[in-house]
Structures are given as C-alpha cells and as structure tokens.
PDB file of N, CA and C in Angstrom:
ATOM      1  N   UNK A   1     -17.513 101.094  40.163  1.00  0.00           N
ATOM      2  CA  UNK A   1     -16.566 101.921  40.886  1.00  0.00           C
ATOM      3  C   UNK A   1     -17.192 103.294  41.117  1.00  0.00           C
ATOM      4  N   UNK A   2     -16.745 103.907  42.049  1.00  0.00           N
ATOM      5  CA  UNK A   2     -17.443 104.805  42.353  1.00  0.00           C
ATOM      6  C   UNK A   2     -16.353 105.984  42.853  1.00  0.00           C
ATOM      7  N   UNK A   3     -16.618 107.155  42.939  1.00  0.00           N
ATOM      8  CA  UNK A   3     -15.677 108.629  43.589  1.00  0.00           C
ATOM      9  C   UNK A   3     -15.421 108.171  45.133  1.00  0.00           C
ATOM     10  N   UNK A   4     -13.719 108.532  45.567  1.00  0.00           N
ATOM     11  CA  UNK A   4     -13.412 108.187  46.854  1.00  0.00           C
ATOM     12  C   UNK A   4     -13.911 109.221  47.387  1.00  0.00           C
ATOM     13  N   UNK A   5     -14.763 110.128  47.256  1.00  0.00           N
ATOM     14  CA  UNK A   5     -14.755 111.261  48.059  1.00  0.00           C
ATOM     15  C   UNK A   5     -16.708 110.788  48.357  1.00  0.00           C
ATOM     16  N   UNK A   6     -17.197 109.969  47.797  1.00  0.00           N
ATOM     17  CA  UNK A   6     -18.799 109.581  47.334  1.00  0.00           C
ATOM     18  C   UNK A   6     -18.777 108.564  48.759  1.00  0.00           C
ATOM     19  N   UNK A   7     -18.996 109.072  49.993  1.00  0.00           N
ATOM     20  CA  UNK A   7     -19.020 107.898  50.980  1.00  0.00           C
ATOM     21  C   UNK A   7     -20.189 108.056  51.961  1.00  0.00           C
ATOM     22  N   UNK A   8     -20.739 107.041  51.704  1.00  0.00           N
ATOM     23  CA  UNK A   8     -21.999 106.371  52.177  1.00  0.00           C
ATOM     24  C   UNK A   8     -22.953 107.523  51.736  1.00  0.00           C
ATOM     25  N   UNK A   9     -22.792 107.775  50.424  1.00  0.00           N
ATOM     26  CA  UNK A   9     -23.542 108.230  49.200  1.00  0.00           C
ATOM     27  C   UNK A   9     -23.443 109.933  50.191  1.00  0.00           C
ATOM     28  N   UNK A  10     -22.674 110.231  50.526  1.00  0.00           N
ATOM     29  CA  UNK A  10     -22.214 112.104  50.519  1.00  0.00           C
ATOM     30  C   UNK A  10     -21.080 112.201  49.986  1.00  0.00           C
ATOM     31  N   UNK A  11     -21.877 112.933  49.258  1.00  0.00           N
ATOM     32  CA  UNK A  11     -19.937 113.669  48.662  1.00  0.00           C
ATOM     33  C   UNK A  11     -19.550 114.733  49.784  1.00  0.00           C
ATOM     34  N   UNK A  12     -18.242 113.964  50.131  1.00  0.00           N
ATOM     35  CA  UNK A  12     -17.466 115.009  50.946  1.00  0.00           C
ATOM     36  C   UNK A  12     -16.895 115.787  50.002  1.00  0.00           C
ATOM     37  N   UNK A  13     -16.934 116.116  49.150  1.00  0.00           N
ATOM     38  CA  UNK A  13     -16.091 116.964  48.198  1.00  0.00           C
ATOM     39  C   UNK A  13     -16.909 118.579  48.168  1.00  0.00           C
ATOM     40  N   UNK A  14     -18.440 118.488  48.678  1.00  0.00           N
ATOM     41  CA  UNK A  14     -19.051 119.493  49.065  1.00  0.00           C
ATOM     42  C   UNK A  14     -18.259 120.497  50.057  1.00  0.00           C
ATOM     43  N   UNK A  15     -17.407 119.973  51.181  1.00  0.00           N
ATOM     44  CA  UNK A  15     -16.567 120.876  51.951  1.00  0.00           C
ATOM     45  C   UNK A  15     -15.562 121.388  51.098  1.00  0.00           C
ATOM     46  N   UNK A  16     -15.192 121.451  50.451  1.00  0.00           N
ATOM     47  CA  UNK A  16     -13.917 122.157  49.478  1.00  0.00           C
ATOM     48  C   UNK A  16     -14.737 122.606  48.632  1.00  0.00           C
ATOM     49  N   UNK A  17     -15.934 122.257  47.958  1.00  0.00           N
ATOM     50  CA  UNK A  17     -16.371 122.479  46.969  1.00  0.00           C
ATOM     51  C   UNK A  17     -18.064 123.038  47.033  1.00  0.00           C
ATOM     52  N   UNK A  18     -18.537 124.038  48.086  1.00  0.00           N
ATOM     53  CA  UNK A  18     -20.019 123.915  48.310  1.00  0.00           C
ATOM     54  C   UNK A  18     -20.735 124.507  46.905  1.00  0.00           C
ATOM     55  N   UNK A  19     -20.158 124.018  45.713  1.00  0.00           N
ATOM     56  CA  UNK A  19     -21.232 124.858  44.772  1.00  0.00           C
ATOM     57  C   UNK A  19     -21.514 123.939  43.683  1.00  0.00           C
ATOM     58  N   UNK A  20     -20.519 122.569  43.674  1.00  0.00           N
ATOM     59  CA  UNK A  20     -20.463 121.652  42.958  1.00  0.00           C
ATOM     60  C   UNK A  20     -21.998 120.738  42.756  1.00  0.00           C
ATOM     61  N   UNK A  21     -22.438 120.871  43.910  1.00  0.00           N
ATOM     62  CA  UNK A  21     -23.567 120.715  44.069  1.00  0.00           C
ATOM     63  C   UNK A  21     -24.795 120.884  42.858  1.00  0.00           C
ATOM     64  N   UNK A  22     -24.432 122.261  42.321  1.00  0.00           N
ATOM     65  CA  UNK A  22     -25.417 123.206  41.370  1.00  0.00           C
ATOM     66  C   UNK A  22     -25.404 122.531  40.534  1.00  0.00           C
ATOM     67  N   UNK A  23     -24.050 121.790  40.089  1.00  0.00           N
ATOM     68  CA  UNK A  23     -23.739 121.214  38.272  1.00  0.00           C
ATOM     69  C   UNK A  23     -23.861 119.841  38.416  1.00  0.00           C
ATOM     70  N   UNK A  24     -23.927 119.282  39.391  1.00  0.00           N
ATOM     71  CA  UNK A  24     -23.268 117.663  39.093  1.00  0.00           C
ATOM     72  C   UNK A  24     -24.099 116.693  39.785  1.00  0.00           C
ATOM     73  N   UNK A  25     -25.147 115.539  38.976  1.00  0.00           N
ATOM     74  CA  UNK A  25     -25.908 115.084  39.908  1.00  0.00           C
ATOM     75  C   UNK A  25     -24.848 113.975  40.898  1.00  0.00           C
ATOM     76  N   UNK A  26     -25.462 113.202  41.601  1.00  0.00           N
ATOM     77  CA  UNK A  26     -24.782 112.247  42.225  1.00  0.00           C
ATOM     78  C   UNK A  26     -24.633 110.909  41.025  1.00  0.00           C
ATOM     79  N   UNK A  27     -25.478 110.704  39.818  1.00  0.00           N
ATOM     80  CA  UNK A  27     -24.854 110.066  38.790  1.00  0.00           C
ATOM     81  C   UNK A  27     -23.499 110.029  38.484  1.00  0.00           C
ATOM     82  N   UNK A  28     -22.816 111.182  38.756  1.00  0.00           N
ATOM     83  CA  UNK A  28     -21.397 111.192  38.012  1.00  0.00           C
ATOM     84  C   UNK A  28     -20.138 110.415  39.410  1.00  0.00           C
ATOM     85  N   UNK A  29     -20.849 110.504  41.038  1.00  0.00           N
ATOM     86  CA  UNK A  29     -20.587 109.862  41.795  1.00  0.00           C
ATOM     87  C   UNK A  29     -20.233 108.064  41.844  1.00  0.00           C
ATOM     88  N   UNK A  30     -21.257 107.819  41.265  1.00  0.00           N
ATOM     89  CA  UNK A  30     -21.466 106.683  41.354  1.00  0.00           C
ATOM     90  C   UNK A  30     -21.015 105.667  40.023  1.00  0.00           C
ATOM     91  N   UNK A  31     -20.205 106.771  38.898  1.00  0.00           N
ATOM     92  CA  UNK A  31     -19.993 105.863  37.786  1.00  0.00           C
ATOM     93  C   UNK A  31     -18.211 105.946  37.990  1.00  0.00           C
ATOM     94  N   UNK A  32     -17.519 105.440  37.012  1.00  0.00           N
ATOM     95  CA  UNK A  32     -16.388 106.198  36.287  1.00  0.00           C
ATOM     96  C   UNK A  32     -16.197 107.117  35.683  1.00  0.00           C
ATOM     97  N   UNK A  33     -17.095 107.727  35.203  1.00  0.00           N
ATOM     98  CA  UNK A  33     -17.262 109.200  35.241  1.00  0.00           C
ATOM     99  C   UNK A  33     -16.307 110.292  36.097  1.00  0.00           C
ATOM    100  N   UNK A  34     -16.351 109.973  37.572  1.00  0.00           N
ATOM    101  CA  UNK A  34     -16.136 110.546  38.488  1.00  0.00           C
ATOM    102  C   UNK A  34     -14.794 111.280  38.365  1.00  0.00           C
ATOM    103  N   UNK A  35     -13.791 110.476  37.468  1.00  0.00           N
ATOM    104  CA  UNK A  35     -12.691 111.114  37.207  1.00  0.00           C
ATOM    105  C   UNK A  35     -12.573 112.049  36.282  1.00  0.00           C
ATOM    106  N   UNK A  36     -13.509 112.679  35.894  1.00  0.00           N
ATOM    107  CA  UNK A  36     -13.838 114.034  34.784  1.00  0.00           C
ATOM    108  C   UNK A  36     -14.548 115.052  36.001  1.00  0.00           C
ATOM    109  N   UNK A  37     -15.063 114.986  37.142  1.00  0.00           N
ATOM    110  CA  UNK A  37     -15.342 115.690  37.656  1.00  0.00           C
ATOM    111  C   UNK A  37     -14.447 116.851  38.402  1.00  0.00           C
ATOM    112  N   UNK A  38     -14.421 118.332  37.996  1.00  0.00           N
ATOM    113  CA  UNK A  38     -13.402 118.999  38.536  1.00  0.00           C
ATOM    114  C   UNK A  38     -13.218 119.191  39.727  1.00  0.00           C
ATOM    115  N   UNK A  39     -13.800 118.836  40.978  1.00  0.00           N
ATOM    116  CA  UNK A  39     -13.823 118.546  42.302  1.00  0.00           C
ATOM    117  C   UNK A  39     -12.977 117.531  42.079  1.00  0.00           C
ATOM    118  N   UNK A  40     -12.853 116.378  41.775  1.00  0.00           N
ATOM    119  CA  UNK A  40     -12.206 115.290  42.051  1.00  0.00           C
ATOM    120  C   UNK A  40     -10.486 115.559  41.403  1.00  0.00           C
ATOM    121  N   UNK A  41     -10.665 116.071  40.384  1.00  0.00           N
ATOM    122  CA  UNK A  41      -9.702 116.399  39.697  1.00  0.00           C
ATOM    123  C   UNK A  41      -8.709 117.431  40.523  1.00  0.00           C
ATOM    124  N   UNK A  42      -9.067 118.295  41.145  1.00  0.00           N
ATOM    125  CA  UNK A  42      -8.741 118.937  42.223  1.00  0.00           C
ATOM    126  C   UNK A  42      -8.139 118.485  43.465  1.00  0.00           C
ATOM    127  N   UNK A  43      -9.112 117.567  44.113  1.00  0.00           N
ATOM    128  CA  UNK A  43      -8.985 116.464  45.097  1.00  0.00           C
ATOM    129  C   UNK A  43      -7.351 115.342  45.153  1.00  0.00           C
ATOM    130  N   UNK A  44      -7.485 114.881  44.164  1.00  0.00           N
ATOM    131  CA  UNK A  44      -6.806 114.143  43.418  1.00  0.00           C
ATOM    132  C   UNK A  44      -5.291 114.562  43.800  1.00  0.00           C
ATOM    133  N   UNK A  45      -5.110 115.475  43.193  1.00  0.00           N
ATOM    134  CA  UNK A  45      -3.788 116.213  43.060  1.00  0.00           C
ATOM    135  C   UNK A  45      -2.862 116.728  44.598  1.00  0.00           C
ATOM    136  N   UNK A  46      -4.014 116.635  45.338  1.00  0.00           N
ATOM    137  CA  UNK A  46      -3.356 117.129  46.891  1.00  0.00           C
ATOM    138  C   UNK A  46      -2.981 118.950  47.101  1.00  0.00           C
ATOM    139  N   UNK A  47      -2.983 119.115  46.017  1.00  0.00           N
ATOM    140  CA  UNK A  47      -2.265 120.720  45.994  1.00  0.00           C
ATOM    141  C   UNK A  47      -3.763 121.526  45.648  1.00  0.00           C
ATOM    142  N   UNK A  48      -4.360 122.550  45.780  1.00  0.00           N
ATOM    143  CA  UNK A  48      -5.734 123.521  45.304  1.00  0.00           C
ATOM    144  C   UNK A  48      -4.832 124.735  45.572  1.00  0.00           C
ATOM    145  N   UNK A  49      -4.927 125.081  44.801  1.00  0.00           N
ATOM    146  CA  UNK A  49      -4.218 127.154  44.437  1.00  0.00           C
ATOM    147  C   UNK A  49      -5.461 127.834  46.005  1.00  0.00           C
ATOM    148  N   UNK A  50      -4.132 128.580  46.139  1.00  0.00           N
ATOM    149  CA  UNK A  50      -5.161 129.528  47.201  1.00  0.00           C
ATOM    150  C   UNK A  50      -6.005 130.663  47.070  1.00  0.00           C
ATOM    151  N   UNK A  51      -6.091 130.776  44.804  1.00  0.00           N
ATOM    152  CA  UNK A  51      -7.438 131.636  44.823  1.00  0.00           C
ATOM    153  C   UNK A  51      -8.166 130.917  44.300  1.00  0.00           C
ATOM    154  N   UNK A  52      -8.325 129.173  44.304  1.00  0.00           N
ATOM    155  CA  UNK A  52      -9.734 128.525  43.791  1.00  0.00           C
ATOM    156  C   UNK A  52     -10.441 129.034  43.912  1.00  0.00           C
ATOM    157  N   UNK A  53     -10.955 129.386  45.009  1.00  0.00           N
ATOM    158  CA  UNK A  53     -12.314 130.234  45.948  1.00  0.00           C
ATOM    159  C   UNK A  53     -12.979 131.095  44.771  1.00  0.00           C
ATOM    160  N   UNK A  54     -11.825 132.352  44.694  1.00  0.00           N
ATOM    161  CA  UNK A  54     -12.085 133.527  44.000  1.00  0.00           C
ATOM    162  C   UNK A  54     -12.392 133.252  42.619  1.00  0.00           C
ATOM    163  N   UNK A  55     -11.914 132.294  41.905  1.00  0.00           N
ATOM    164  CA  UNK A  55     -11.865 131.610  40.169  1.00  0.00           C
ATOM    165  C   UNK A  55     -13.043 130.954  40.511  1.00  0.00           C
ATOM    166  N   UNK A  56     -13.720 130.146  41.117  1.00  0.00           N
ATOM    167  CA  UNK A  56     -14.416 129.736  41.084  1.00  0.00           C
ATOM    168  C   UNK A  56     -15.903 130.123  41.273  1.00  0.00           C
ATOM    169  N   UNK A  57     -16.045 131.398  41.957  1.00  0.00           N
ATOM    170  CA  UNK A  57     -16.983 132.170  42.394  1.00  0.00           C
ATOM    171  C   UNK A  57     -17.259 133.464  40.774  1.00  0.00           C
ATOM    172  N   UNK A  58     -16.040 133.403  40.082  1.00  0.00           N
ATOM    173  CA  UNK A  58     -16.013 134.375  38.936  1.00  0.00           C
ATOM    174  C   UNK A  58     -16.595 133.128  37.776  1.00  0.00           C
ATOM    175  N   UNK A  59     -16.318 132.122  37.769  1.00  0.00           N
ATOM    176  CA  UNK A  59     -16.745 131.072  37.005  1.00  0.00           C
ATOM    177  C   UNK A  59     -18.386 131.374  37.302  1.00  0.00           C
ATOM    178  N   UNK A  60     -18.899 130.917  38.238  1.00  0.00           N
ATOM    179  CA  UNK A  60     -19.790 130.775  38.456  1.00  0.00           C
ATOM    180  C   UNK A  60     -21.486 131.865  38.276  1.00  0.00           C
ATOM    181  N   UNK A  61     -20.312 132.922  38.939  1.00  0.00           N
ATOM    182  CA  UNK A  61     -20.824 134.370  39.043  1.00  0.00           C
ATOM    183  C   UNK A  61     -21.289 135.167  37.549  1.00  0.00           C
ATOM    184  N   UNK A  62     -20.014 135.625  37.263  1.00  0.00           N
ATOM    185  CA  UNK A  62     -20.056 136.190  36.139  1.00  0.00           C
ATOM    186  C   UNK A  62     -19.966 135.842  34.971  1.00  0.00           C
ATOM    187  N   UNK A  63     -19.972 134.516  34.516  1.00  0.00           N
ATOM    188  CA  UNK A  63     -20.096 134.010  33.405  1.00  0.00           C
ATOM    189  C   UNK A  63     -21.864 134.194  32.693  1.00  0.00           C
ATOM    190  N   UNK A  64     -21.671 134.274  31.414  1.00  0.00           N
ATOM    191  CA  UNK A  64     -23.323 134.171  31.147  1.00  0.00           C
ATOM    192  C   UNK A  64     -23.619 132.436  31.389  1.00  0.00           C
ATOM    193  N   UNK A  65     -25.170 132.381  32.019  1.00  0.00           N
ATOM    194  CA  UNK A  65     -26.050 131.567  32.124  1.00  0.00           C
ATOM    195  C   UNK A  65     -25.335 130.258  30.847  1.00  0.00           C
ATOM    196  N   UNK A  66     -25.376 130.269  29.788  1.00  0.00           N
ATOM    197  CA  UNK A  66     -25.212 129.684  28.346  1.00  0.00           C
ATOM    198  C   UNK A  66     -23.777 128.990  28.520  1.00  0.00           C
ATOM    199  N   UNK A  67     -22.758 129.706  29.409  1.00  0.00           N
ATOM    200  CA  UNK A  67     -20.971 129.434  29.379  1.00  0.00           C
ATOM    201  C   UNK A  67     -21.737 128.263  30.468  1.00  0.00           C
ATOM    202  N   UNK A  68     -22.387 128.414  31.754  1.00  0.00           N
ATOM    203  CA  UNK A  68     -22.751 127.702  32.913  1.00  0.00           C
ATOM    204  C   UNK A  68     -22.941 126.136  32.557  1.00  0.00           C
ATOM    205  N   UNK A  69     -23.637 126.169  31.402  1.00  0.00           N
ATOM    206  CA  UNK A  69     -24.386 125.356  30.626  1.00  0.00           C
ATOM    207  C   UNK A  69     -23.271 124.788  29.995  1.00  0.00           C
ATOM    208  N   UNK A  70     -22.469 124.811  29.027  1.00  0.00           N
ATOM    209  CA  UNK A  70     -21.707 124.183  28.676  1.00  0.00           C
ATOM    210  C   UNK A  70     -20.455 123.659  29.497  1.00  0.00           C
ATOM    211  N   UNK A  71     -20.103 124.136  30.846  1.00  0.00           N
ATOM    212  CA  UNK A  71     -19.118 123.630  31.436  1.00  0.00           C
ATOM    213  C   UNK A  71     -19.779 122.624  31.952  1.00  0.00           C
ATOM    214  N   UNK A  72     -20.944 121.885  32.223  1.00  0.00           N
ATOM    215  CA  UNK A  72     -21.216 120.655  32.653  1.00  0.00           C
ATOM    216  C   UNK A  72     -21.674 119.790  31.595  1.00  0.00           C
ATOM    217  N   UNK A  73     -21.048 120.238  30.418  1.00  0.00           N
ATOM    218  CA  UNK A  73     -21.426 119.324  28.792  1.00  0.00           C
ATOM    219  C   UNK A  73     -20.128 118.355  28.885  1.00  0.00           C
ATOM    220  N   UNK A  74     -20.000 117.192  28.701  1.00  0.00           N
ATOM    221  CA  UNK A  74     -18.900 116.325  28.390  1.00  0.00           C
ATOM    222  C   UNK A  74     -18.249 117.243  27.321  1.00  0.00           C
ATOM    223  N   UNK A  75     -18.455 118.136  26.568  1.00  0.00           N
ATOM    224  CA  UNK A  75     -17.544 118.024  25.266  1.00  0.00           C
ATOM    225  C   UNK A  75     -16.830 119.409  25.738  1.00  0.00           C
ATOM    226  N   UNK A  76     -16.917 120.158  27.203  1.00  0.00           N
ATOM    227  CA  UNK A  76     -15.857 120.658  27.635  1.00  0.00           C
ATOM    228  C   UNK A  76     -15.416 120.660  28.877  1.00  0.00           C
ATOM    229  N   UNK A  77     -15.424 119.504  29.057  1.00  0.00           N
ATOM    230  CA  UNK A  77     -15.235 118.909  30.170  1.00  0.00           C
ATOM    231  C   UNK A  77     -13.498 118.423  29.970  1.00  0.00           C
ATOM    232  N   UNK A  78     -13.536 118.555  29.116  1.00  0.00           N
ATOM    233  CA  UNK A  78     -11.887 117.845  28.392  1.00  0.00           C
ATOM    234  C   UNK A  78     -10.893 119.486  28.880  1.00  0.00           C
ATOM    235  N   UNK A  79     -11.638 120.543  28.121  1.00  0.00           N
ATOM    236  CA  UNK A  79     -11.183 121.945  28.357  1.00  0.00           C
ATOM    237  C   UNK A  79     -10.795 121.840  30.048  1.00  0.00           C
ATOM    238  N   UNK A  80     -11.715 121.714  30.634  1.00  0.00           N
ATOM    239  CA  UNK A  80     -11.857 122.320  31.905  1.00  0.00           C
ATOM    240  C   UNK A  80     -10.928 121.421  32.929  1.00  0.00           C
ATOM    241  N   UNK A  81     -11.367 119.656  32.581  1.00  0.00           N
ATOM    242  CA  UNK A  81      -9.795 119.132  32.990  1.00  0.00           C
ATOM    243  C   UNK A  81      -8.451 119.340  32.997  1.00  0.00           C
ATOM    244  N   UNK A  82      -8.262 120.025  31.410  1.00  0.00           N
ATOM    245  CA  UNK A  82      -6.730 120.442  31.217  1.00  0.00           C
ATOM    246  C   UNK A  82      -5.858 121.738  32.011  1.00  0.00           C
ATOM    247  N   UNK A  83      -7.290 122.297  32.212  1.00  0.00           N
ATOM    248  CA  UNK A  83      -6.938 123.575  32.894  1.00  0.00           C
ATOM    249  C   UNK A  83      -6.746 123.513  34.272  1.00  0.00           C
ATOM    250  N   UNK A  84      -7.787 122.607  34.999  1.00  0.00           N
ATOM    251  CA  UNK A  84      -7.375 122.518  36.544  1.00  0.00           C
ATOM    252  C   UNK A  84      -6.256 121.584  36.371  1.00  0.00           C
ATOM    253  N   UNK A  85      -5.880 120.634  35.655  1.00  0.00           N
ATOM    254  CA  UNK A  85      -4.166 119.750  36.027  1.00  0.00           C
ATOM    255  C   UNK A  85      -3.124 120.427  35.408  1.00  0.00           C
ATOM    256  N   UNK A  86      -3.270 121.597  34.563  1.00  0.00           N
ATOM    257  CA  UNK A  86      -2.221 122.296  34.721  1.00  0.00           C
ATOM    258  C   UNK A  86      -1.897 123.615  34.902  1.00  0.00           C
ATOM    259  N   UNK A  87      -2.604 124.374  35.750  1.00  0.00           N
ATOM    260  CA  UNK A  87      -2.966 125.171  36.526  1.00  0.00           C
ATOM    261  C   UNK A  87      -3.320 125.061  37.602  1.00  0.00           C
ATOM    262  N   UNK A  88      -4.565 125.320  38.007  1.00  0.00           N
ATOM    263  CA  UNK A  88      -5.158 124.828  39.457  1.00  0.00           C
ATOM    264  C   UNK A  88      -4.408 123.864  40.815  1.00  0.00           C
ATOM    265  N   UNK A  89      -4.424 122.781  40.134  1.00  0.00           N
ATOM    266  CA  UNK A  89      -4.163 121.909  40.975  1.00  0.00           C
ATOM    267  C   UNK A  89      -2.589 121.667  40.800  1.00  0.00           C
ATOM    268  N   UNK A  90      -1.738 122.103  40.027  1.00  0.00           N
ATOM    269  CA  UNK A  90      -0.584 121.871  40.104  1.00  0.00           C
ATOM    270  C   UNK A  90       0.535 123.178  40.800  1.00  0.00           C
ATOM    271  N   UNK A  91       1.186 122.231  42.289  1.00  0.00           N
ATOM    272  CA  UNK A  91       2.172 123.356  42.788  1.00  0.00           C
ATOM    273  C   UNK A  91       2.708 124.176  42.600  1.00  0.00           C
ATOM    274  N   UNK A  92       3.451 123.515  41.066  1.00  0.00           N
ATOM    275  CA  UNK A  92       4.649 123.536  40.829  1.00  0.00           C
ATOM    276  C   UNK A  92       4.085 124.811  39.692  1.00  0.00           C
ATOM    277  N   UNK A  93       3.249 124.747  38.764  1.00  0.00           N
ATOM    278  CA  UNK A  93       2.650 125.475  37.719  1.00  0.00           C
ATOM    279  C   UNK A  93       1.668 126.860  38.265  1.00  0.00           C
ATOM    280  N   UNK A  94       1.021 126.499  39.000  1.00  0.00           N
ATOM    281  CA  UNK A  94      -0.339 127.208  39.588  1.00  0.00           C
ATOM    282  C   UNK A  94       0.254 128.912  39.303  1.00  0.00           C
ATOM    283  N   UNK A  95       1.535 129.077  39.967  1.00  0.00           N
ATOM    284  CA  UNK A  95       1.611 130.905  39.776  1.00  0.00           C
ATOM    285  C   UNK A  95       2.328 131.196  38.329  1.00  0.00           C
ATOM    286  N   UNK A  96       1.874 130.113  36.922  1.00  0.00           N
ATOM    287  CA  UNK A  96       2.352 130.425  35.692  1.00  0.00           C
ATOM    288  C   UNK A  96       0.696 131.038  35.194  1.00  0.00           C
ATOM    289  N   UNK A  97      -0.517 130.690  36.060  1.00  0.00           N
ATOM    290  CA  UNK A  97      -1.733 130.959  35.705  1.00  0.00           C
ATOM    291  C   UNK A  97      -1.886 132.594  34.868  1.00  0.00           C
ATOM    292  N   UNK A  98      -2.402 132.827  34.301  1.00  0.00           N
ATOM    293  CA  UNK A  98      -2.676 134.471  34.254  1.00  0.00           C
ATOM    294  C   UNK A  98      -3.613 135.066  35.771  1.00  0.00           C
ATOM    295  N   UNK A  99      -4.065 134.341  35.535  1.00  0.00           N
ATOM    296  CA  UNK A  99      -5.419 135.075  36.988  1.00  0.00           C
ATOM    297  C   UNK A  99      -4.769 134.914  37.986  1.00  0.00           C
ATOM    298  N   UNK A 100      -3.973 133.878  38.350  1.00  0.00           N
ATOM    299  CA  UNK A 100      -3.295 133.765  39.245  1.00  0.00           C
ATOM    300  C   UNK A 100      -2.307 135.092  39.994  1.00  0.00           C
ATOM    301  N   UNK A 101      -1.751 135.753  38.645  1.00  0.00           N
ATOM    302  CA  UNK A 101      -0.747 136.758  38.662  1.00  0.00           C
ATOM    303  C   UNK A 101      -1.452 138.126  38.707  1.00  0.00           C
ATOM    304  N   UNK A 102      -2.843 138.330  38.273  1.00  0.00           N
ATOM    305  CA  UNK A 102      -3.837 139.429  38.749  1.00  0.00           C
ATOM    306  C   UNK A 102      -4.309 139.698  39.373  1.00  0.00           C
ATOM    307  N   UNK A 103      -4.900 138.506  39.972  1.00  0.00           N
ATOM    308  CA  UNK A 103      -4.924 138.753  41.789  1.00  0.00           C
ATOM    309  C   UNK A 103      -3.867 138.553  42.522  1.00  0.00           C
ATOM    310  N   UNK A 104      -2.911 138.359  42.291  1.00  0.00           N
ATOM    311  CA  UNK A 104      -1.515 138.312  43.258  1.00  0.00           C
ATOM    312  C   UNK A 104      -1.383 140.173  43.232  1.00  0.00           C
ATOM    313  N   UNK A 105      -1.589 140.674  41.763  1.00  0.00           N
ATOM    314  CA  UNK A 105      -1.639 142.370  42.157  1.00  0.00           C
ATOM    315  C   UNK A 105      -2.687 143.096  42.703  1.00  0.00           C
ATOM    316  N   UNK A 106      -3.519 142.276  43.211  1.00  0.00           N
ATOM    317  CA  UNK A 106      -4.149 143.021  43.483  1.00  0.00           C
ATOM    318  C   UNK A 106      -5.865 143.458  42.770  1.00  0.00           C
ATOM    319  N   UNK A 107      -6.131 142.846  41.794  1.00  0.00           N
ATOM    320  CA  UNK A 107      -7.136 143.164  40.590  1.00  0.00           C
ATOM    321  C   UNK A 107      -7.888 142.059  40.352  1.00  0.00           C
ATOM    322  N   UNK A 108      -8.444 142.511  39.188  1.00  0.00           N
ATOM    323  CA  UNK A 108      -9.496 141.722  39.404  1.00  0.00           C
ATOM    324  C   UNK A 108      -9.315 141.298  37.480  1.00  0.00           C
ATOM    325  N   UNK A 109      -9.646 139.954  37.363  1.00  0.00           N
ATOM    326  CA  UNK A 109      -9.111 139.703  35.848  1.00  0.00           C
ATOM    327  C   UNK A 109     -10.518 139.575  34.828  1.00  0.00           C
ATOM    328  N   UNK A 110     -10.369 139.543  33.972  1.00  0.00           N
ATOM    329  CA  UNK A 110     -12.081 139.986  33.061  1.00  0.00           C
ATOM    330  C   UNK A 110     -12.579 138.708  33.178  1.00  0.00           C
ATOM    331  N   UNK A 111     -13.729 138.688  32.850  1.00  0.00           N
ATOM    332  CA  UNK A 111     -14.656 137.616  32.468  1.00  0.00           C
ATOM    333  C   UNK A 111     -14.054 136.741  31.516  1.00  0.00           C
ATOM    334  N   UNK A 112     -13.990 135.682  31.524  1.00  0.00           N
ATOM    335  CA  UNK A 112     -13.415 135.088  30.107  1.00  0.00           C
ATOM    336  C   UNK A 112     -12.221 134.281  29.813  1.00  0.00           C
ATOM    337  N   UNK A 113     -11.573 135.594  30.631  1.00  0.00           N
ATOM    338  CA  UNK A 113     -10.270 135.428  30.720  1.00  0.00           C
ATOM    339  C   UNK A 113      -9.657 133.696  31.044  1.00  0.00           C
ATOM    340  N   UNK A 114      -8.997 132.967  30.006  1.00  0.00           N
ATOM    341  CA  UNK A 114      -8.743 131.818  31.051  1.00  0.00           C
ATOM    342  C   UNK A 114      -7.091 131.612  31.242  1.00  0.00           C
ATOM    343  N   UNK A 115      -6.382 130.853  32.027  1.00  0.00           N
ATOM    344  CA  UNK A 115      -5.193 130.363  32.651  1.00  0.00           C
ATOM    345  C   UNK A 115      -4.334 131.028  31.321  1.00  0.00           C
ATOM    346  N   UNK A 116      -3.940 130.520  30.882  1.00  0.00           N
ATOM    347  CA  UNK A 116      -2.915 130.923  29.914  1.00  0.00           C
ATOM    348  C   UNK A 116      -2.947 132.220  28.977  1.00  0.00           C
ATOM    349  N   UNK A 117      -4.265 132.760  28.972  1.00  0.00           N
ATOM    350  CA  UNK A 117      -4.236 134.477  28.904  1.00  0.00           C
ATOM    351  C   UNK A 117      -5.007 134.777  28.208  1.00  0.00           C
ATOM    352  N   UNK A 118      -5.640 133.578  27.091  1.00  0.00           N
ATOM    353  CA  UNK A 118      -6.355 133.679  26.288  1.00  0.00           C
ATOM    354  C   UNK A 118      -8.044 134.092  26.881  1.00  0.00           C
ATOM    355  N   UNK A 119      -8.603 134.712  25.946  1.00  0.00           N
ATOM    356  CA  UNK A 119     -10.098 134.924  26.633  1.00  0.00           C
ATOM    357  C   UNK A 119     -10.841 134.226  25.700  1.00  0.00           C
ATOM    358  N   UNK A 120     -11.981 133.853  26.457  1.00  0.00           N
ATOM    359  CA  UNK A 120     -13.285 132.620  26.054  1.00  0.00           C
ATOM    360  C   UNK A 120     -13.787 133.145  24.784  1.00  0.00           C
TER     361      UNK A 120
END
C-alpha cells in the first residue's frame, strides 16, 4: 500500500507542502508508513489552519539543526502526529492552538513554543 497523494511515484503533497521534501525520502511513500507522515496527516483531515505556512516555516527555520533531526525520528513522530490532529488539522480545535492565538494578535510566538503552551 502506498500514500494517496504518492501518484505515479510524485508526491503531490509537495504543492501544500514544498519543504517536506527536506525530511522525508520517498520510502515513507511507498510503505504504510505513510500514515505517520505529517503532510498526509494534514491531507487527510480536509481542514489545514491558515497559519500552517507560518508554523511551519518557524519549525523549520528557527529551530536548532538537532530539534530538525529528531522530528523525522519515529520516536517523535507520535508527538508531532498528536499535535497536527489536534490542532492543525482540526476545524473545530485549530483556534484553541497557542500560536494560533499569537499570530491572530499580531506577534510572533517563541521558538519552542508548542500548541498547548508548553515550550520544547
């Protein structure tokens, strides 16, 4: 079995997602795996918060090198699922986020910082 988004071996998930690229070979495409991938996990749900963009660019950005490294480790991959299905990707939840509510004012939220308020 393979990712519905994995067709005729492109991930379309690159258009919503052009950075997914960096972390994830096409291995995780092509297994069952695919449903731990936070693109898909995203995908999935039908709903994406309208500051993914911005969370995701601060993920990426400003995290140290070492945090980069462990978000594509299976053993927080569990973390990072829980957070996009109940945050991120959920309608109904998404503006209970903390970051969510800091850039809604306007600001900019620390490094670290994750969904429910706690920092890394």
């Amino acid at each position: 079995m393979s990712c519905p988004h994995y067709i005729d071996y492109t991930r379309n998930c690159i258009q919503y997602f052009p950075r997914v690229i960096e972390y994830f070979g096409f291995d995780i495409c092509d297994s069952n795996d695919y449903q731990d991938c936070p693109a898909h996990i995203f995908l999935k749900s039908g709903f994406i918060c309208k500051n993914k963009n911005q969370c995701l660019e601060n993920l990426i950005n400003k995290n140290p090198l070492l945090l980069k490294y462990f978000i594509t480790r299976k053993t927080t991959t569990t973390l990072l699922k829980s957070i996009i299905e109940e945050y991120c990707s959920s309608k109904e939840k998404h503006i209970c986020c903390t970051r969510y509510k800091i850039i809604e004012m306007g600001l900019r939220y620390p490094v670290g910082l994750l969904p429910n308020g706690k920092k890394i």
